[in-house]
C-alpha atoms as a PDB file:
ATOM      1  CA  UNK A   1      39.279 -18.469 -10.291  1.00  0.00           C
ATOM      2  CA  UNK A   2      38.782 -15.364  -8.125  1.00  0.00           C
ATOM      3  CA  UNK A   3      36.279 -13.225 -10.345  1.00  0.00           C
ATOM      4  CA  UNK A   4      34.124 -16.723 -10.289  1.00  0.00           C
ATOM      5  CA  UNK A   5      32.707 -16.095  -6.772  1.00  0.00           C
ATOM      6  CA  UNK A   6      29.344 -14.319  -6.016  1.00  0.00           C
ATOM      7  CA  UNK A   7      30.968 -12.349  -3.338  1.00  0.00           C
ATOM      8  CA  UNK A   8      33.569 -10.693  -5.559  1.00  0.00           C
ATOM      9  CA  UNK A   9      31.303  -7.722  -6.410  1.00  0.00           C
ATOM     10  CA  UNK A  10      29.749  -5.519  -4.055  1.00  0.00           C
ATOM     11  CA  UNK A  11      26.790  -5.751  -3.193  1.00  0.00           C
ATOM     12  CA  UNK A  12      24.390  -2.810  -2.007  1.00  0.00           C
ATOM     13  CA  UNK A  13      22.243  -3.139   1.087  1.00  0.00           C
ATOM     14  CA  UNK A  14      19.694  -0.731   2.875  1.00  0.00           C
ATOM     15  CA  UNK A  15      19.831   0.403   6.334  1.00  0.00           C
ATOM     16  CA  UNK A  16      16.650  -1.272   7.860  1.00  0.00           C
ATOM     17  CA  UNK A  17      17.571  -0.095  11.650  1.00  0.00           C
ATOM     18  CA  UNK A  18      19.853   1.348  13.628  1.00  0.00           C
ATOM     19  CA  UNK A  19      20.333  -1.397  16.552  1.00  0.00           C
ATOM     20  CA  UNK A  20      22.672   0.581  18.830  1.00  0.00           C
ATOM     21  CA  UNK A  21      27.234   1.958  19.252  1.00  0.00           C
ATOM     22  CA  UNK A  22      29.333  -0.258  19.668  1.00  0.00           C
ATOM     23  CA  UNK A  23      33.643   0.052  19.827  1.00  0.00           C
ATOM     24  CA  UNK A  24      35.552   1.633  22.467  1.00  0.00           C
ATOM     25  CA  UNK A  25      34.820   5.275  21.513  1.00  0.00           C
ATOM     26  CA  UNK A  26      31.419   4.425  20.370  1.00  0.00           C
ATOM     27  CA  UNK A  27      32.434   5.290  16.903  1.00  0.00           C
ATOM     28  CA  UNK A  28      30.635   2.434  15.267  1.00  0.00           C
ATOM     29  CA  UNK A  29      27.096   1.927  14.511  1.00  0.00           C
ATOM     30  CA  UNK A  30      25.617  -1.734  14.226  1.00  0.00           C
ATOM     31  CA  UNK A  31      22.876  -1.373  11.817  1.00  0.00           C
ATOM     32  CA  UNK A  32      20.532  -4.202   9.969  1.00  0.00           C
ATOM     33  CA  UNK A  33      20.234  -3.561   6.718  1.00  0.00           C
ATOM     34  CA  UNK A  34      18.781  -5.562   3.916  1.00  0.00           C
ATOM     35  CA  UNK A  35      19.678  -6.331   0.405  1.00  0.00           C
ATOM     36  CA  UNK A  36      18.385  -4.691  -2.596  1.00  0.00           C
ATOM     37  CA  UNK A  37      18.543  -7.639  -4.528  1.00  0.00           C
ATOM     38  CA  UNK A  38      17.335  -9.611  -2.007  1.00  0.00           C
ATOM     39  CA  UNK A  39      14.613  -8.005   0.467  1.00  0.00           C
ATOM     40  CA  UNK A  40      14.056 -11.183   2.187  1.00  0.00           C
ATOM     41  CA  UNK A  41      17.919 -11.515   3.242  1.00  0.00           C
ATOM     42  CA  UNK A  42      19.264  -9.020   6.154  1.00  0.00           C
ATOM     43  CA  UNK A  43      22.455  -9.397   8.145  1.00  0.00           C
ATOM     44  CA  UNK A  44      23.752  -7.302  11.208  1.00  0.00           C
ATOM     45  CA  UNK A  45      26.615  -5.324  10.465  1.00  0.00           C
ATOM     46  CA  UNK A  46      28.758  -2.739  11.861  1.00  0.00           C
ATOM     47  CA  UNK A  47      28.997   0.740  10.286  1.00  0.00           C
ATOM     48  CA  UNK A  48      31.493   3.015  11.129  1.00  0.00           C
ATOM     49  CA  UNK A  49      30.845   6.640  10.486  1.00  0.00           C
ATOM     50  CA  UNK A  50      27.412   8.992  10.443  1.00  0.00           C
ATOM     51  CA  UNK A  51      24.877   6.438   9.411  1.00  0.00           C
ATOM     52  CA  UNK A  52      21.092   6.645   9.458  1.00  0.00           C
ATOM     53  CA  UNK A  53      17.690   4.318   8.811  1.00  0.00           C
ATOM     54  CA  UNK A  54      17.012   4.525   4.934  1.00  0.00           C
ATOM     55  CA  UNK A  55      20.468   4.576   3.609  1.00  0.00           C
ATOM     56  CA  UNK A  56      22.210   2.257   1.181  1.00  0.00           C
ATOM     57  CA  UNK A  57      25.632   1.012   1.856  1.00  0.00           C
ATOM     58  CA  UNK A  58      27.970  -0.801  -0.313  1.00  0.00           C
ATOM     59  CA  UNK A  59      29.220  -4.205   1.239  1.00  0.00           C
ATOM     60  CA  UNK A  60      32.132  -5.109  -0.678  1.00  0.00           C
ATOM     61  CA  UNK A  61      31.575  -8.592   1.400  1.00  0.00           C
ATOM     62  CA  UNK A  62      28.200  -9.849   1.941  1.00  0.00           C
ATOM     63  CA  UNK A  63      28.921 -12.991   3.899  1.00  0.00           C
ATOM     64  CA  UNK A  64      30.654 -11.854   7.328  1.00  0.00           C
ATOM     65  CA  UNK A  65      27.836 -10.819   9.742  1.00  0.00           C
ATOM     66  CA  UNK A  66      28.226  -8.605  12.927  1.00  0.00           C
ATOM     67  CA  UNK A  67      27.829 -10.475  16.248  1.00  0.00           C
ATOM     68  CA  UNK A  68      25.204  -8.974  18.168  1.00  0.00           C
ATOM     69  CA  UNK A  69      26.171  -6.169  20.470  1.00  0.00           C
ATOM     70  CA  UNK A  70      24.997  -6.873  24.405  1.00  0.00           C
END
């Protein structure tokens, strides 16, 4: 069932680097981060609001990845 996956619970990741804005207003932040369970696993994601090198965020999905911003 549902509560079976890995991906059901969130999952907390750090903010490795801040890679650049992104979005039409430039209101979102694509960011690497890392997981804190898993230091040897970072994605590319984007953040939207104030976000800075060193924080945590929750990912309530961990698979989806950001495509890179040109």
């Amino acid at each position: 069932d549902e509560m079976d996956k890995a991906d059901s619970r969130p999952k907390l990741a750090r903010v490795k680097l801040v890679l650049g804005r992104t979005g039409s207003r430039g209101t979102v932040t694509q960011v690497r981060v890392e997981f804190l369970d898993d230091v040897n696993r970072s994605i590319i994601r984007n953040v939207k609001g104030p976000v800075r090198e060193g924080d945590i965020l929750v990912l309530l999905e961990s698979e989806r990845e950001a495509r890179r911003l040109r």
